[in-house]
C-alpha atoms as a PDB file:
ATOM      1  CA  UNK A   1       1.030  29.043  24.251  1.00  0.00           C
ATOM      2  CA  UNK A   2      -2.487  27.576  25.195  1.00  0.00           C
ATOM      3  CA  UNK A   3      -2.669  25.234  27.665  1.00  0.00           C
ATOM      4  CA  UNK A   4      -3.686  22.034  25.718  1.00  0.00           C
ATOM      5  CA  UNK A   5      -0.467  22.885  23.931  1.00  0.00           C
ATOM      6  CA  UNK A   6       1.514  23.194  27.112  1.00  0.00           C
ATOM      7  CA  UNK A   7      -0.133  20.087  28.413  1.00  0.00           C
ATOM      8  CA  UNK A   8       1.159  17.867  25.317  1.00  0.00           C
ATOM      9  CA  UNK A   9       4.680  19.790  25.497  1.00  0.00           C
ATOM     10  CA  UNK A  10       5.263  18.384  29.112  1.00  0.00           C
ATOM     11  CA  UNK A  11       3.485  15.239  28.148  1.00  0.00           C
ATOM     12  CA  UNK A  12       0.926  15.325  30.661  1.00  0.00           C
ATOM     13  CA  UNK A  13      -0.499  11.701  30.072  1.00  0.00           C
ATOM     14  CA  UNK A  14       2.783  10.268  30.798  1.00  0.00           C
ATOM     15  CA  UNK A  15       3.076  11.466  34.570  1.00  0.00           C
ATOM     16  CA  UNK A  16       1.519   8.333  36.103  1.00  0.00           C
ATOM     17  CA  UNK A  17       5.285   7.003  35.553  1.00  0.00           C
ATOM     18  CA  UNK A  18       6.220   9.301  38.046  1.00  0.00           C
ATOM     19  CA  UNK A  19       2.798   9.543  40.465  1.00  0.00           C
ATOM     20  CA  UNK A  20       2.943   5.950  41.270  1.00  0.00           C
ATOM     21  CA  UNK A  21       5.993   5.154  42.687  1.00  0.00           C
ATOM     22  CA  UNK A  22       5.616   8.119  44.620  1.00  0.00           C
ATOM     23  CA  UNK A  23       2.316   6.531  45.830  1.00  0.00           C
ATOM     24  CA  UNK A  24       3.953   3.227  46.445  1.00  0.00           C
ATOM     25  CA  UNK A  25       6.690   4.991  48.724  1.00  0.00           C
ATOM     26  CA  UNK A  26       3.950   6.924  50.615  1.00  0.00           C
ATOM     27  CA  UNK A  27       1.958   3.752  51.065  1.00  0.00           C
ATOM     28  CA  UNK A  28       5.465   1.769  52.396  1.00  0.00           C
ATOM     29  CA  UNK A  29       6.234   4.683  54.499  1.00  0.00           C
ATOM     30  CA  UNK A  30       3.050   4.307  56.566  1.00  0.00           C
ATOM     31  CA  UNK A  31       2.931   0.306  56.704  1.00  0.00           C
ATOM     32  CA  UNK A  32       6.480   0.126  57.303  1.00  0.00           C
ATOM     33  CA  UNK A  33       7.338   2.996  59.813  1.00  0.00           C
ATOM     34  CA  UNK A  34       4.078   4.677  60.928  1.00  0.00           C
ATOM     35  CA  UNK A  35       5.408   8.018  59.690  1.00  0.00           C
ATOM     36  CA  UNK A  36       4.816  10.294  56.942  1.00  0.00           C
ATOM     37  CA  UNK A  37       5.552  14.324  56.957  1.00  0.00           C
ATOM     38  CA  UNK A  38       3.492  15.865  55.138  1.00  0.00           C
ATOM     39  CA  UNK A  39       5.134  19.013  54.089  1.00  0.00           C
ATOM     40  CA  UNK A  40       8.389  17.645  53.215  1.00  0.00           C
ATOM     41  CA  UNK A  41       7.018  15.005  50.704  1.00  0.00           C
ATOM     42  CA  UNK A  42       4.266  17.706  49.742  1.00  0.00           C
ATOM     43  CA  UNK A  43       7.301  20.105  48.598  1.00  0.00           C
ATOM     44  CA  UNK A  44       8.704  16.816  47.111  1.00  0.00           C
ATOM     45  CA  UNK A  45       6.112  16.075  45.153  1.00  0.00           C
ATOM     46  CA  UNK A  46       6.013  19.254  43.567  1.00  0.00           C
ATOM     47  CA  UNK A  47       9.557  19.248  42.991  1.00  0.00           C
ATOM     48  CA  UNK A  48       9.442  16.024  41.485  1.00  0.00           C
ATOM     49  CA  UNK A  49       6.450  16.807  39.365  1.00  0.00           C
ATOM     50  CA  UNK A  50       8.137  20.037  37.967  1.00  0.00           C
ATOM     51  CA  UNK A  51      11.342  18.471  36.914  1.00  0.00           C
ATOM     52  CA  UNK A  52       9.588  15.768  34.581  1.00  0.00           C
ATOM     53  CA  UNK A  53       7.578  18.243  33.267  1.00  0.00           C
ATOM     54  CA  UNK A  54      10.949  19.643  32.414  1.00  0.00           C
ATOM     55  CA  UNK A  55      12.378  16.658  31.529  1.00  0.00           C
ATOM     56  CA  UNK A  56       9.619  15.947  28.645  1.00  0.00           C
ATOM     57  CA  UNK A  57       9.861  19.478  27.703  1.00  0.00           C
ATOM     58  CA  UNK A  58      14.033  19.037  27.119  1.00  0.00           C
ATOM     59  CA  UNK A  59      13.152  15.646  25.201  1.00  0.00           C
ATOM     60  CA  UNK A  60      11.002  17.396  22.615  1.00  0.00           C
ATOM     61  CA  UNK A  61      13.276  20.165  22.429  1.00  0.00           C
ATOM     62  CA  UNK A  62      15.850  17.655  21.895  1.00  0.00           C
ATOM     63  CA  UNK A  63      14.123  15.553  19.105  1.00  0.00           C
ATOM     64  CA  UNK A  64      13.265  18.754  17.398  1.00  0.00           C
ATOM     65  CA  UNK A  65      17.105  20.031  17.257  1.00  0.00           C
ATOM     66  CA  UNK A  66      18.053  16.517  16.315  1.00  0.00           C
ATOM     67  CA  UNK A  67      15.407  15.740  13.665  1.00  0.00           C
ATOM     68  CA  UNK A  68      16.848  15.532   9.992  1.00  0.00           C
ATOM     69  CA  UNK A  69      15.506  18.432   7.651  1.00  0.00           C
ATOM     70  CA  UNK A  70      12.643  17.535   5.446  1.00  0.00           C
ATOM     71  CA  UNK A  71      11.477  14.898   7.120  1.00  0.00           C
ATOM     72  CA  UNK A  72       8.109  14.863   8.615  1.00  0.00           C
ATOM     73  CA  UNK A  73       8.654  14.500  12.266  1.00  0.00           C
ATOM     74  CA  UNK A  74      10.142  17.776  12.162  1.00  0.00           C
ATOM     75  CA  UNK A  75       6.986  19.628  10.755  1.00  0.00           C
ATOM     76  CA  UNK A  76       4.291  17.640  11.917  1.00  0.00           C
ATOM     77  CA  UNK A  77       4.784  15.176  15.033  1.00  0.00           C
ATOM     78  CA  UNK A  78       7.347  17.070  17.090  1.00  0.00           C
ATOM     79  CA  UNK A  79       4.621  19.826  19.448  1.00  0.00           C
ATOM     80  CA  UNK A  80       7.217  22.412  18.684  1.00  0.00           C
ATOM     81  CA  UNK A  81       7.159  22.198  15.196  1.00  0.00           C
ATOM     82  CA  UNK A  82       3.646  21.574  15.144  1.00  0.00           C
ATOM     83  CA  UNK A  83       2.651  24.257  16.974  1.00  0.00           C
ATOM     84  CA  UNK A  84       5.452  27.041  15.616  1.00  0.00           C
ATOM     85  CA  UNK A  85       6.809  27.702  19.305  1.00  0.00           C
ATOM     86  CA  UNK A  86       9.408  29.613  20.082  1.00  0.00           C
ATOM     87  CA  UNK A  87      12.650  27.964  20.557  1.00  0.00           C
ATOM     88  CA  UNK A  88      13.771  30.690  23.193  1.00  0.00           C
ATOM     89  CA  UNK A  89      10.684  30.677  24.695  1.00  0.00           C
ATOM     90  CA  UNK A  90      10.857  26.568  25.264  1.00  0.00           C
ATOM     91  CA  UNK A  91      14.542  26.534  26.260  1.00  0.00           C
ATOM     92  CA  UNK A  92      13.715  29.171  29.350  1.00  0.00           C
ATOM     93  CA  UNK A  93      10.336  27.515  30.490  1.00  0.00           C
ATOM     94  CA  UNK A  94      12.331  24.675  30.659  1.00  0.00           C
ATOM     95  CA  UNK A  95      15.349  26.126  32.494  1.00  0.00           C
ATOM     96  CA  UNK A  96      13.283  27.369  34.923  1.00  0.00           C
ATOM     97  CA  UNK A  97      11.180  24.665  35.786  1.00  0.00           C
ATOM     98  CA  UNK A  98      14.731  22.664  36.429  1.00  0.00           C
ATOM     99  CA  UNK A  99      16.162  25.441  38.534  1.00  0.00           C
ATOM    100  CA  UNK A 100      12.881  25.778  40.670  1.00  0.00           C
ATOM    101  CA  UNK A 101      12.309  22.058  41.269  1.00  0.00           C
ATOM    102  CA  UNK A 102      16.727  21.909  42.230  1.00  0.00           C
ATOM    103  CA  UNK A 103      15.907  25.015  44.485  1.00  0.00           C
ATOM    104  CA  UNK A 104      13.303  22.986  45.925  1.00  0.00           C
ATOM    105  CA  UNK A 105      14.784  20.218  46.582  1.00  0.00           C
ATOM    106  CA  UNK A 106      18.591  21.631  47.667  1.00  0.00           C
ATOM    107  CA  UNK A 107      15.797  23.054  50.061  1.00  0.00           C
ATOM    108  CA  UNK A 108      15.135  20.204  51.827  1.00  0.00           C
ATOM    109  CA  UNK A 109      17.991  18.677  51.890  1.00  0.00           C
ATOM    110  CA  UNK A 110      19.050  21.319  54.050  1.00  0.00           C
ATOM    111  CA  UNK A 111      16.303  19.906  56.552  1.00  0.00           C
ATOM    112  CA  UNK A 112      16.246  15.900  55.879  1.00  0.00           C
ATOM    113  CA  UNK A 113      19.994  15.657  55.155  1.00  0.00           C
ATOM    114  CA  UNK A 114      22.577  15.778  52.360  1.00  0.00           C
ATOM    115  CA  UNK A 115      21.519  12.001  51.227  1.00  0.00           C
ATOM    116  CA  UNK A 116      18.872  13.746  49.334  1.00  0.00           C
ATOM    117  CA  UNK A 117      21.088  16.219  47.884  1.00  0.00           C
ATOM    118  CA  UNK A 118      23.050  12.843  46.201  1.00  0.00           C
ATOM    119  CA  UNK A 119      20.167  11.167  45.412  1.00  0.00           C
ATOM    120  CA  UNK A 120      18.520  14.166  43.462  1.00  0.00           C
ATOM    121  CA  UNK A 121      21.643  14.896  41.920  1.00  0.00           C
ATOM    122  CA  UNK A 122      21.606  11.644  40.493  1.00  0.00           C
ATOM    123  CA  UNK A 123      18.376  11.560  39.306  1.00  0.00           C
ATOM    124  CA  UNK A 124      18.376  15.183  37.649  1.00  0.00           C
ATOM    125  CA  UNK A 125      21.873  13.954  35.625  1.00  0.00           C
ATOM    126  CA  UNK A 126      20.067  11.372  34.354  1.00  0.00           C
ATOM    127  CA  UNK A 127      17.145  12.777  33.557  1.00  0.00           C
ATOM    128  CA  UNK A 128      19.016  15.547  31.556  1.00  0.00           C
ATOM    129  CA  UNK A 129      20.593  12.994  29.910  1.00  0.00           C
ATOM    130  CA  UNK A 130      18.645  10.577  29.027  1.00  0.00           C
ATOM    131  CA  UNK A 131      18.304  12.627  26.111  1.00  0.00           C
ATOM    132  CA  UNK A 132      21.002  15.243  25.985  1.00  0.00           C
ATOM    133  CA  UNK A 133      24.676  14.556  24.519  1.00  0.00           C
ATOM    134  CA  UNK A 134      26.554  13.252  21.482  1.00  0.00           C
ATOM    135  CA  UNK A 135      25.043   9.671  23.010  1.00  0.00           C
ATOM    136  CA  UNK A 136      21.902  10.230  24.928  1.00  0.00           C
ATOM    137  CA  UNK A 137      20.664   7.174  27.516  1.00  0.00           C
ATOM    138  CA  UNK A 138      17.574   7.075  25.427  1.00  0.00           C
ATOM    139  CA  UNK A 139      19.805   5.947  22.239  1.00  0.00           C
ATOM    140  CA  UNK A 140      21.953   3.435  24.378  1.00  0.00           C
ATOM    141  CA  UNK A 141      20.978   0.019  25.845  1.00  0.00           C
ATOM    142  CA  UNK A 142      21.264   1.092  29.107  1.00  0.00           C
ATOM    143  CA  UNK A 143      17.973   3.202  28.546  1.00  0.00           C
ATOM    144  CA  UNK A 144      15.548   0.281  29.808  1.00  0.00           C
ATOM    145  CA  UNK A 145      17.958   0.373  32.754  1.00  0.00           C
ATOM    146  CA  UNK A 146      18.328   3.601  33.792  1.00  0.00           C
ATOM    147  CA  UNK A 147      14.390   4.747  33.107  1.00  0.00           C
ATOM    148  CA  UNK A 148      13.068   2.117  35.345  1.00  0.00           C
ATOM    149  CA  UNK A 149      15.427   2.480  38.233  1.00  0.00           C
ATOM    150  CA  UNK A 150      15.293   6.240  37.953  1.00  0.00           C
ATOM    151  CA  UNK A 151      11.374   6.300  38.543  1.00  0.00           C
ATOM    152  CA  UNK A 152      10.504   3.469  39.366  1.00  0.00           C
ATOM    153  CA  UNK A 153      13.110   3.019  42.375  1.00  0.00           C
ATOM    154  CA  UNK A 154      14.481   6.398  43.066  1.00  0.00           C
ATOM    155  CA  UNK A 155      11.204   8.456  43.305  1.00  0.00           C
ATOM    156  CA  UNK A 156       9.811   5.372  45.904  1.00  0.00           C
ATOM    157  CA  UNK A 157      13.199   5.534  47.651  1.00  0.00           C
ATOM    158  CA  UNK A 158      13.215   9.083  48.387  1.00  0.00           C
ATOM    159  CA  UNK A 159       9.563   9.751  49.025  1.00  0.00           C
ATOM    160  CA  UNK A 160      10.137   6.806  51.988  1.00  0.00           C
ATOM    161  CA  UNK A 161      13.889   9.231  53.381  1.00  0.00           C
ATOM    162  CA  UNK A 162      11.881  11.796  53.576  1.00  0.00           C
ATOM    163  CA  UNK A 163       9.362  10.149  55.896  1.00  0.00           C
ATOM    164  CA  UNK A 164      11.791   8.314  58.091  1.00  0.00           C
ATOM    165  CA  UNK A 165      15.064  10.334  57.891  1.00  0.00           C
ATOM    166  CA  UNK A 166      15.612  10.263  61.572  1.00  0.00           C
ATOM    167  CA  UNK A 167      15.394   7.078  61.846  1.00  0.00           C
ATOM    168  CA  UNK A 168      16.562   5.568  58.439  1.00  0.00           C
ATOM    169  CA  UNK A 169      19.062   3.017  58.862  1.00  0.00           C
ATOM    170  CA  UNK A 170      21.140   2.786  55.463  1.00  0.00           C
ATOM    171  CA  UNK A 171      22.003  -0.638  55.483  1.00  0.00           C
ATOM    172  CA  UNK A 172      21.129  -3.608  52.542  1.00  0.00           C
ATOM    173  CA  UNK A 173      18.023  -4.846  54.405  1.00  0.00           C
ATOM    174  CA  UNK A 174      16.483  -1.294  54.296  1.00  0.00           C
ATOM    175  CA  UNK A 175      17.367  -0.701  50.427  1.00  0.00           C
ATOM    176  CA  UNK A 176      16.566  -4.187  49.542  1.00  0.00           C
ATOM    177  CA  UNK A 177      13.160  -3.916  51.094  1.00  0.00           C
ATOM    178  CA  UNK A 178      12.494  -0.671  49.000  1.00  0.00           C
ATOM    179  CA  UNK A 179      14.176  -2.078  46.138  1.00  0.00           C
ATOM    180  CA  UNK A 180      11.286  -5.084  46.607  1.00  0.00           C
ATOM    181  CA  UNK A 181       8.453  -3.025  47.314  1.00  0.00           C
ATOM    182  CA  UNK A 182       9.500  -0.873  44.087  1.00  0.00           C
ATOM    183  CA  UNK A 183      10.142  -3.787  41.764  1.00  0.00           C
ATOM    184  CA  UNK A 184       6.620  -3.538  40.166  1.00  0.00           C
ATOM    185  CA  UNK A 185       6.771   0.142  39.096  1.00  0.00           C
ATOM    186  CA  UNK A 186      10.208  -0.393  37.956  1.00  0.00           C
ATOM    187  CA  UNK A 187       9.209  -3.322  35.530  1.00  0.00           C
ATOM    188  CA  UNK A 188       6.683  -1.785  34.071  1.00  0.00           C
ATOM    189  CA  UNK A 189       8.286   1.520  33.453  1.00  0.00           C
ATOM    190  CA  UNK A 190      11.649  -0.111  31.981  1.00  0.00           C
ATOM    191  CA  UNK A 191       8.425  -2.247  29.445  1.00  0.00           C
ATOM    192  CA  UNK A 192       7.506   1.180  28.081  1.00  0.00           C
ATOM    193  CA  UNK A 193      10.714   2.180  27.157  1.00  0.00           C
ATOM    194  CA  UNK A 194      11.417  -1.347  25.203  1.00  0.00           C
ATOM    195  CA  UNK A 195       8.162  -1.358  24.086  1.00  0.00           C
ATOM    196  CA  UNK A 196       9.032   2.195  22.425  1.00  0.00           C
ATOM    197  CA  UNK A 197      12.368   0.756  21.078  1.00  0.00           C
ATOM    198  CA  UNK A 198      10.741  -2.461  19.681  1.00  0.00           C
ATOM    199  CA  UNK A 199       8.186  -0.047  17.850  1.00  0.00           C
ATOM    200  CA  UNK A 200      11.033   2.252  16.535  1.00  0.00           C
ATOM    201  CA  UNK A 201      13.541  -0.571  16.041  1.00  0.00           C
ATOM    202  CA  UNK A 202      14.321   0.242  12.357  1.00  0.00           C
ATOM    203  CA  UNK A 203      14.373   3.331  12.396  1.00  0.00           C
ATOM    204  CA  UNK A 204      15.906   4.040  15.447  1.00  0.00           C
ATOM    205  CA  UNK A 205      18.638   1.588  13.840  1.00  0.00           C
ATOM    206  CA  UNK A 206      18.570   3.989  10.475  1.00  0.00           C
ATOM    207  CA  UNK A 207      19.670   6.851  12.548  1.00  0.00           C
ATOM    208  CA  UNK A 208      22.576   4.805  14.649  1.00  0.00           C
ATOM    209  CA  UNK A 209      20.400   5.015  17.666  1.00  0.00           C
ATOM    210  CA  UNK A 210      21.557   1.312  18.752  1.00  0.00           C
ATOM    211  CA  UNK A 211      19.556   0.764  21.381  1.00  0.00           C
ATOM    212  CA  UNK A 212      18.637  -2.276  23.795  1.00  0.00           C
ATOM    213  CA  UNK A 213      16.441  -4.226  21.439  1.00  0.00           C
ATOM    214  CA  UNK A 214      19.266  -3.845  18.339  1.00  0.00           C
ATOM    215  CA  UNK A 215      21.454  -5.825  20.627  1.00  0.00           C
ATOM    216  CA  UNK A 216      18.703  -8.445  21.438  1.00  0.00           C
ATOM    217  CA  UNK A 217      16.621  -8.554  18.699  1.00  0.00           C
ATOM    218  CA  UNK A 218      13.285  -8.657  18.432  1.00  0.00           C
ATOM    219  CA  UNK A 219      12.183 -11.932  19.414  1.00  0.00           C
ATOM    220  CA  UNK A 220      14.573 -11.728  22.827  1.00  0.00           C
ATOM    221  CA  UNK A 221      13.497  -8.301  23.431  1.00  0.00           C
ATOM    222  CA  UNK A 222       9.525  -9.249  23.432  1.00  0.00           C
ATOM    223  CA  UNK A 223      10.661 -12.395  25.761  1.00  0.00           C
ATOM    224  CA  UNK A 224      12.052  -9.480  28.031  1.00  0.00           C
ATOM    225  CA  UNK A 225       8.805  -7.536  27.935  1.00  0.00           C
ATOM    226  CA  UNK A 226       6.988 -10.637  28.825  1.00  0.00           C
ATOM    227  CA  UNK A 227       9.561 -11.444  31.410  1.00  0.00           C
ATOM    228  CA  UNK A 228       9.342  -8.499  33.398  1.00  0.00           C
ATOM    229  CA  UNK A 229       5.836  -8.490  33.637  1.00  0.00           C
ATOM    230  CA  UNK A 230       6.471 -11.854  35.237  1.00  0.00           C
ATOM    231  CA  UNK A 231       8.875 -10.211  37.760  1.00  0.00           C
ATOM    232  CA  UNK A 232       6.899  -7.223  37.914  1.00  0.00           C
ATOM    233  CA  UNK A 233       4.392 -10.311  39.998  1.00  0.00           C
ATOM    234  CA  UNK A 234       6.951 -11.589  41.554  1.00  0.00           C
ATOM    235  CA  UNK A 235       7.882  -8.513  43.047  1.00  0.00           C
ATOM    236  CA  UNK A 236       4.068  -8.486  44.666  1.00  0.00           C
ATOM    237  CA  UNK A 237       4.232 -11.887  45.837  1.00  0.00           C
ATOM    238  CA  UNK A 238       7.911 -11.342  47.397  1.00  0.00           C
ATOM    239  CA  UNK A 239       6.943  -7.494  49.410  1.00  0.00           C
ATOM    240  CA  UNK A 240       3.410  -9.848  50.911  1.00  0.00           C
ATOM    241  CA  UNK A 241       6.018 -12.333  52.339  1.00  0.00           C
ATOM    242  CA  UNK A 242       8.596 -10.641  53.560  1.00  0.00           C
ATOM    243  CA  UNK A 243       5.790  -8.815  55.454  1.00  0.00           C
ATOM    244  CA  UNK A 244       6.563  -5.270  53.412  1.00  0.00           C
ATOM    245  CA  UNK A 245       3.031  -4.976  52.334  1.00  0.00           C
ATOM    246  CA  UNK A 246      -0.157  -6.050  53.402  1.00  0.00           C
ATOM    247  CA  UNK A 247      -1.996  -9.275  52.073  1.00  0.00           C
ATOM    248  CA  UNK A 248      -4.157  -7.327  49.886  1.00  0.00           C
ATOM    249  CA  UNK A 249      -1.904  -6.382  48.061  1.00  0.00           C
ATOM    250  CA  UNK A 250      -2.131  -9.907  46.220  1.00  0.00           C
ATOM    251  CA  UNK A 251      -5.219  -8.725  44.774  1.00  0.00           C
ATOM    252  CA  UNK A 252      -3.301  -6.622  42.641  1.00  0.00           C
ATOM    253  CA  UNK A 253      -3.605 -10.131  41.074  1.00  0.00           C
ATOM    254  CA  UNK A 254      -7.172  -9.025  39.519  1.00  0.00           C
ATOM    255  CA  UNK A 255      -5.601  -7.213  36.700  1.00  0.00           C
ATOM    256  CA  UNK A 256      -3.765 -10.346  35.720  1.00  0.00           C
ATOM    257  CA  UNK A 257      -6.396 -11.069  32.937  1.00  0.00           C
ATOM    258  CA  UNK A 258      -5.972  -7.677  31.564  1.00  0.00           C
ATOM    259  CA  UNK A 259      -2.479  -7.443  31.853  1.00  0.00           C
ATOM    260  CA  UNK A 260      -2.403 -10.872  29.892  1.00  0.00           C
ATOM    261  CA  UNK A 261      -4.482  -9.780  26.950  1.00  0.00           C
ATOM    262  CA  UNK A 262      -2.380  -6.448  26.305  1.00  0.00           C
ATOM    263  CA  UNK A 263       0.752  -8.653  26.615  1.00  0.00           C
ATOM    264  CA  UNK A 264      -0.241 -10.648  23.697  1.00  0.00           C
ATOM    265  CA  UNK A 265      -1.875  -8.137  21.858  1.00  0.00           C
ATOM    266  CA  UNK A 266       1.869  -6.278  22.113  1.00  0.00           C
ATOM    267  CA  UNK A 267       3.490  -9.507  21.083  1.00  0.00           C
ATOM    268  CA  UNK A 268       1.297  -9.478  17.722  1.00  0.00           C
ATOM    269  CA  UNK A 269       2.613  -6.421  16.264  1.00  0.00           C
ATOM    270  CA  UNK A 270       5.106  -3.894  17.505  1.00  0.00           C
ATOM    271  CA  UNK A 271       3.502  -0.755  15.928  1.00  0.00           C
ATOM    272  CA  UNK A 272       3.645   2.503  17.888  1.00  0.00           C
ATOM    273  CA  UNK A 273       0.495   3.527  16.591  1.00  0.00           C
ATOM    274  CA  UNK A 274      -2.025   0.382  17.856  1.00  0.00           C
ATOM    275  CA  UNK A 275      -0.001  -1.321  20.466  1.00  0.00           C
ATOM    276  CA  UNK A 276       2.702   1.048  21.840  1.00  0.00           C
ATOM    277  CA  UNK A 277      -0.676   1.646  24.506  1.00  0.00           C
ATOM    278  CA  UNK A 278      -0.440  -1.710  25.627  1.00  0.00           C
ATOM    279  CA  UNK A 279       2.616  -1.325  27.664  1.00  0.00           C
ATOM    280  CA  UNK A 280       1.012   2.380  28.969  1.00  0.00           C
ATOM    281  CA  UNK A 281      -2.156   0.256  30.173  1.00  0.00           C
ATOM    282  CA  UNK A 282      -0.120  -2.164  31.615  1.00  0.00           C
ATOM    283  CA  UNK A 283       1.822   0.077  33.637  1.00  0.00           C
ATOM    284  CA  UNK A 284      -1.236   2.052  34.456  1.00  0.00           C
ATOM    285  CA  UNK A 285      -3.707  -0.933  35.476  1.00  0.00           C
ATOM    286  CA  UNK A 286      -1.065  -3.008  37.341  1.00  0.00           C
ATOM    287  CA  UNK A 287       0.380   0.427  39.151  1.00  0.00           C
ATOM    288  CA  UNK A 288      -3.241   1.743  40.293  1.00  0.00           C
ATOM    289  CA  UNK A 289      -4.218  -1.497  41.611  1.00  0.00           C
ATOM    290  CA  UNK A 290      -0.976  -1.706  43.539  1.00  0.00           C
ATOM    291  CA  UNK A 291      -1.533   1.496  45.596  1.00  0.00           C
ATOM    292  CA  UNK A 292      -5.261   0.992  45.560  1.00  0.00           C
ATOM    293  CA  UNK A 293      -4.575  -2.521  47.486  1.00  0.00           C
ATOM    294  CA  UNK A 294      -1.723  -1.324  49.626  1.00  0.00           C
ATOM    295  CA  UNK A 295      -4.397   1.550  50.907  1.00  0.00           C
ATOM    296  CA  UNK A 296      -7.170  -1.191  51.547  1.00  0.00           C
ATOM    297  CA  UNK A 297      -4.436  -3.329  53.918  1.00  0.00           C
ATOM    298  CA  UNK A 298      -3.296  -0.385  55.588  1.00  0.00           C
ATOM    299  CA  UNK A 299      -7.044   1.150  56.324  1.00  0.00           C
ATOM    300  CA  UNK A 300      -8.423  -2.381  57.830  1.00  0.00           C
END
């Protein structure tokens, strides 16, 4: 396996989903407490990286198993089919990069507490779910749901216990606050997943994958997408006043223009082909400029 192939396999463009937050909860960690350990969210990081990596991997493997003979996807979309890999040889890359990233983090849980040990454990059963089963997350309406909170709250949420763990205090104004200062990330990462239903509406609906947008329907379900970009805002304007993040981090405000214009571009057509990148760029562009403003607060 070369590693342009391995690169697409773990879907190597998609791992800003996952860097951010982990940003966002570094960034809150310093602002908020003063404290950051290096090492521990180091070894988190890599543990973290590992297990989407592995997570990807299981979804291809997944949608190749689960792909109808004859059809196309099978032969010529899916990497694995693509490619010609080896089915044993994809099923134990993948094993292992789960059972090094749970070593890793049973690890430190060891050091920073058990409360990492249940918060891991929740985010590896739904990762492996998400699109493992008889009814995988992914084909459910609870996938916009569980994707967002999953990445976009849970990564930021741990990355800050492992920073403050002697001194976290687990009470509603401490998750609330993280909830707040997460709400961005967790937006626009729950938008990519609708965005990828409203794209594959019919024939997600052809192969009884009734999904979140099936329920709404498409005209509700682009309302959502515009609607949590709105929140996705309102989460910025809410961590500035409740003094979780620096002023600067209204400038995140900048990419408003851009965000706009790939918000109606999306509403246009709902192709995965031409616009599915619209809610990528949106998540990228409003996620950089996040972290990149939080780092400009906390450095003057």
């Amino acid at each position: 396996m070369s590693v342009a192939v391995f690169l697409e396999l773990v879907e190597i463009k998609a791992k800003t989903a996952s860097v951010l937050p982990f940003l966002i909860g570094l960034c809150y960690s310093w602002y908020r407490y003063g404290s950051i350990h290096i090492g521990y969210v180091a070894i988190y990081f890599i543990a973290m990286f590992i297990f989407n990596m592995a997570v990807d991997i299981l979804d291809n493997y997944n949608d190749y198993h689960h792909a109808t003979e004859g059809h196309d996807y099978k032969e010529k979309t899916n990497i694995i089919g693509r490619e010609n890999l080896s089915l044993r040889l994809v099923f134990w890359l993948m094993t292992s990069m789960i059972v090094i990233s749970a070593l890793l983090g049973i690890g430190l849980a060891t050091v920073v507490g058990w409360p990492l040990l249940w918060m891991g454990l929740y985010c590896y059963l739904v990762g492996i779910f998400y699109s493992s089963g008889p009814r995988p997350l992914s084909s459910l309406p609870l996938g916009e749901f569980f994707s967002g909170s999953t990445m976009g709250v849970m990564i930021s949420f741990i990355c800050v216990y492992l920073n403050t763990f002697e001194t976290f205090h687990w009470n509603f104004s401490e998750i609330f606050s993280i909830f707040i200062i997460a709400l961005p990330n967790t937006m626009w990462i729950a938008n990519l997943m609708l965005a990828n239903n409203l794209c594959d509406k019919e024939e997600d609906e052809k192969n009884e994958r009734y999904t979140l947008v099936h329920y709404l329907g498409r005209k509700n379900s682009i309302r959502l997408f515009v609607g949590m970009n709105v929140v996705a805002f309102l989460g910025i304007i809410l961590s500035v006043i409740m003094g979780l993040a620096p002023m600067t981090v209204l400038l995140t405000f900048l990419a408003g223009p851009f965000i706009l214009k790939q918000i109606r571009r999306f509403k246009q057509k709902q192709v995965k082909t031409e616009t599915f990148i619209c809610a990528v760029r949106i998540l990228a562009v409003g996620s950089v400029m996040q972290v990149i403003t939080y780092l400009i607060g906390i450095l003057i």
